[in-house]
Protein backbone atom coordinates (compact mmCIF):
# COMPACT_ATOMS: atom_id res chain seq x y z
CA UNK A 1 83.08 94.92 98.96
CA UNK A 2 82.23 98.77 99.83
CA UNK A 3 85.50 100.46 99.68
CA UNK A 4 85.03 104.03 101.86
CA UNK A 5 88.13 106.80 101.63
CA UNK A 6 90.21 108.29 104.34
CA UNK A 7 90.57 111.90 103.08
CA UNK A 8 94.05 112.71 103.68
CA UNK A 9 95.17 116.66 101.83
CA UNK A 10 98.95 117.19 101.57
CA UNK A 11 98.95 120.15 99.73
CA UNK A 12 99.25 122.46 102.65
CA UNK A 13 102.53 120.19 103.35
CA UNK A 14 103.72 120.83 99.87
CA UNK A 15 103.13 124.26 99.25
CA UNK A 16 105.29 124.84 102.81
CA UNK A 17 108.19 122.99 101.15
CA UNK A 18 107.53 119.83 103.50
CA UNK A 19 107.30 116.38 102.72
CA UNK A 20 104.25 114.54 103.54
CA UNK A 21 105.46 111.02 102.47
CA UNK A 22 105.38 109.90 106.29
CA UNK A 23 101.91 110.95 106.51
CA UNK A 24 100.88 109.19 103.44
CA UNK A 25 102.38 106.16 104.77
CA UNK A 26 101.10 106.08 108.21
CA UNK A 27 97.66 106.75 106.85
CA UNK A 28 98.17 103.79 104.19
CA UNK A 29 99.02 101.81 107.06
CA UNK A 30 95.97 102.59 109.26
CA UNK A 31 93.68 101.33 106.75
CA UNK A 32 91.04 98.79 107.25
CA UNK A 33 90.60 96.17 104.76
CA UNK A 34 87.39 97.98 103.40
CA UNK A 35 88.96 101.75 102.95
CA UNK A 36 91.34 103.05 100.44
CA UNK A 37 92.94 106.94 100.45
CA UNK A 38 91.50 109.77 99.06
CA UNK A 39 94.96 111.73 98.19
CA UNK A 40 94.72 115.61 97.15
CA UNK A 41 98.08 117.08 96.15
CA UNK A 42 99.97 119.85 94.46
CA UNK A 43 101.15 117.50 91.87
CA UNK A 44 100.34 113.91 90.51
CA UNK A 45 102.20 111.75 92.65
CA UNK A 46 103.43 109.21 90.02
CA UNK A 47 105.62 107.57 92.35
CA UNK A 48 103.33 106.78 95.02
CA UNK A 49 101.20 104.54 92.11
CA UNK A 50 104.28 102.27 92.00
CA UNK A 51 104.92 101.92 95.36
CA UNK A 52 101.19 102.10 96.54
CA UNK A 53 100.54 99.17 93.73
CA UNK A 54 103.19 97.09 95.78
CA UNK A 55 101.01 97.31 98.54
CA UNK A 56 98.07 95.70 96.75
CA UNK A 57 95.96 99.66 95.82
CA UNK A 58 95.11 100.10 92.37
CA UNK A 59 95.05 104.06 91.50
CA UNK A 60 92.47 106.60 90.01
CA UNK A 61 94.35 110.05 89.48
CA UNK A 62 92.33 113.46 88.21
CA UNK A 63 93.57 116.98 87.89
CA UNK A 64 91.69 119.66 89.59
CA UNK A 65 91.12 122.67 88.78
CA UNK A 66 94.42 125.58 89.56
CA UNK A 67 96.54 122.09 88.68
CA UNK A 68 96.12 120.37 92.12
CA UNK A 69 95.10 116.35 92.12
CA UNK A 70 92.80 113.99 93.46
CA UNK A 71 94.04 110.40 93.31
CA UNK A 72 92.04 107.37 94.86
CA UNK A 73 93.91 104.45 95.87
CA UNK A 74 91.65 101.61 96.14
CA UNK A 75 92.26 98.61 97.53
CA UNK A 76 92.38 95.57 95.65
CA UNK A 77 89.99 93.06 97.34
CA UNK A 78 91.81 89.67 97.46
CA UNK A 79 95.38 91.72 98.64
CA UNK A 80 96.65 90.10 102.05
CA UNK A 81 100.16 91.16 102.02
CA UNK A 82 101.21 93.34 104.44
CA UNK A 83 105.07 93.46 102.56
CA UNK A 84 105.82 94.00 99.25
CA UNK A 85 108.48 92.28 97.15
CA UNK A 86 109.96 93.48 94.50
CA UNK A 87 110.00 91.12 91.54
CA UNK A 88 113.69 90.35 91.33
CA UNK A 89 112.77 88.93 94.98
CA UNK A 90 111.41 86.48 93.02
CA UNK A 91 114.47 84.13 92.68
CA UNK A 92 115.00 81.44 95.31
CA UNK A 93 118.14 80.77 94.76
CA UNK A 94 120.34 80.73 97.67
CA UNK A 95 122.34 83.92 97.92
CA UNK A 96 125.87 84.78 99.91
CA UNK A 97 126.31 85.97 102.89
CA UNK A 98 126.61 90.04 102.61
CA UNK A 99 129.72 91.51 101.48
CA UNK A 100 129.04 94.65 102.91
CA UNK A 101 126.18 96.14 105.41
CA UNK A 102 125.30 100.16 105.51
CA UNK A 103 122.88 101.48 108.41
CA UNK A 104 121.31 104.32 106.07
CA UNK A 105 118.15 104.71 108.59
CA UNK A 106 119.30 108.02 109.85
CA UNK A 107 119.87 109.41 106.75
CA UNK A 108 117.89 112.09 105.02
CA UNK A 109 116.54 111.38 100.84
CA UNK A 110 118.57 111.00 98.58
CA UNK A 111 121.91 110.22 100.80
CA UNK A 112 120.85 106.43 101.85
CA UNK A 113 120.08 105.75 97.42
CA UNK A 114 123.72 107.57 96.88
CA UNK A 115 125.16 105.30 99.67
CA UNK A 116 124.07 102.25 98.40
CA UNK A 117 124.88 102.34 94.70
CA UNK A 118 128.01 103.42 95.95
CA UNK A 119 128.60 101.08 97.47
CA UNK A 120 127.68 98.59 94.67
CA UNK A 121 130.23 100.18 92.79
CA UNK A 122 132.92 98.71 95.20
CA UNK A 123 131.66 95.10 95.18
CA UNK A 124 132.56 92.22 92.58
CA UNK A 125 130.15 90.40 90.47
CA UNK A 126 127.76 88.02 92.94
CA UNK A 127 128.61 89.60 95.86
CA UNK A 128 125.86 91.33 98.43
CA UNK A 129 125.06 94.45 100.14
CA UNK A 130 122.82 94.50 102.64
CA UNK A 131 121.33 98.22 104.16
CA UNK A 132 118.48 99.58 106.43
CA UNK A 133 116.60 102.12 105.65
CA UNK A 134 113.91 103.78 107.13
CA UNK A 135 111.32 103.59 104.60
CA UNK A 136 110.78 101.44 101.27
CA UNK A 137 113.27 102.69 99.00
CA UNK A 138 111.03 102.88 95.62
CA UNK A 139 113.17 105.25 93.78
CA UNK A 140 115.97 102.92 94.40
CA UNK A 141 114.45 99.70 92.58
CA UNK A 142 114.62 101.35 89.03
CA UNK A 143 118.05 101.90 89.47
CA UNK A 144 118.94 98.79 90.61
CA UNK A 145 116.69 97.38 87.37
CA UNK A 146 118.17 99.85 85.15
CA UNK A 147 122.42 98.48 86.07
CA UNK A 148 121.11 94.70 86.18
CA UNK A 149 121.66 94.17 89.86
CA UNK A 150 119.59 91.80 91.70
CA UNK A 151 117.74 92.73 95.43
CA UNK A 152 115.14 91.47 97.72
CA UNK A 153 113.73 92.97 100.37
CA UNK A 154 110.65 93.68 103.18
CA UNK A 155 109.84 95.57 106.44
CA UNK A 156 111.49 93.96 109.34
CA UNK A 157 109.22 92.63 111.99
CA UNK A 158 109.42 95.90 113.74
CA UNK A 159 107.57 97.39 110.69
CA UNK A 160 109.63 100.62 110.58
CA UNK A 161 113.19 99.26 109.03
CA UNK A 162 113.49 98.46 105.68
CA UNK A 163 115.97 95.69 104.70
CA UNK A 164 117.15 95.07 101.45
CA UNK A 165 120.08 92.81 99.57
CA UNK A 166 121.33 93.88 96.44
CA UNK A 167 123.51 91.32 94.61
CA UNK A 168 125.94 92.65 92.30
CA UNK A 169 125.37 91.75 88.56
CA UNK A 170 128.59 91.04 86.13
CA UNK A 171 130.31 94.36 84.87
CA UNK A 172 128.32 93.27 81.00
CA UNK A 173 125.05 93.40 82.77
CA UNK A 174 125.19 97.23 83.96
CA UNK A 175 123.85 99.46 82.05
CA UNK A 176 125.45 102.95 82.60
């Protein structure tokens, strides 16, 4: 397979003060099966190689000259899934009900993360919060990794809210 590159430059975003993860993602998104992204940014975008992995994109980063970056994300050619899971999603067994639910979708970064492990902090050991979001909440997985909790989560069918459960891990699994 022949991968071609949609070009897609944020650094006119960046160098505003504006955010172009929604534009990353909505080009990711309009991919064919054959093209990958051709990324040039003010920075390297480490977190976009975890999250862009997820989706099934291996990663090729360079620095540019005056420290900008190039990154190619190149599809991987046997990757179907249109939803990532995270690995903890992994376990089938059969969870609880949710304890709690938060609607973080109208929430700007980093409030809808600050919510949620919040939150956590509220709930007993096995228990189950359950939020929307408006986008995949990558930042949010490490922390959840780092305290010992347990989640799973996807895009709902409408492709534009994010669902996740966290399940609370025993007071001796978090890690502070």
């Amino acid at each position: 397979m022949t991968t071609t590159f949609v070009d897609l430059d944020v650094r006119p975003t960046l160098r505003d003060g504006g955010e172009p993860f929604e534009q990353i993602m909505q080009t990711v998104s309009a991919l064919g099966p054959d093209q990958g992204l051709r990324l040039l940014a003010t920075f390297e975008p480490v977190p976009l190689f975890h999250m862009l992995g997820s989706k099934g994109f291996t990663h090729e980063a360079t620095e540019l000259a005056g420290g900008d970056w190039e990154v190619l994300f190149t599809p991987l050619q046997s990757v179907t899934a249109v939803n990532p899971v995270p690995a903890t999603a992994n376990d089938t067994t059969e969870w609880p009900e949710p304890d709690q639910h938060l609607d973080n979708r109208e929430l700007d970064p980093p409030e809808p993360m600050v919510r949620i492990l919040a939150a956590i902090e509220t709930l007993q050991h096995g228990e189950v919060l359950s939020a929307l979001l408006c986008r995949e909440p990558m930042f949010l997985f490490p922390e959840l990794e780092k305290r010992g909790h347990q989640w799973r989560g996807g895009f709902e069918p409408d492709g534009t809210t994010y669902r996740i459960l966290v399940r609370v891990a025993r007071n001796s699994e978090q890690v502070a």
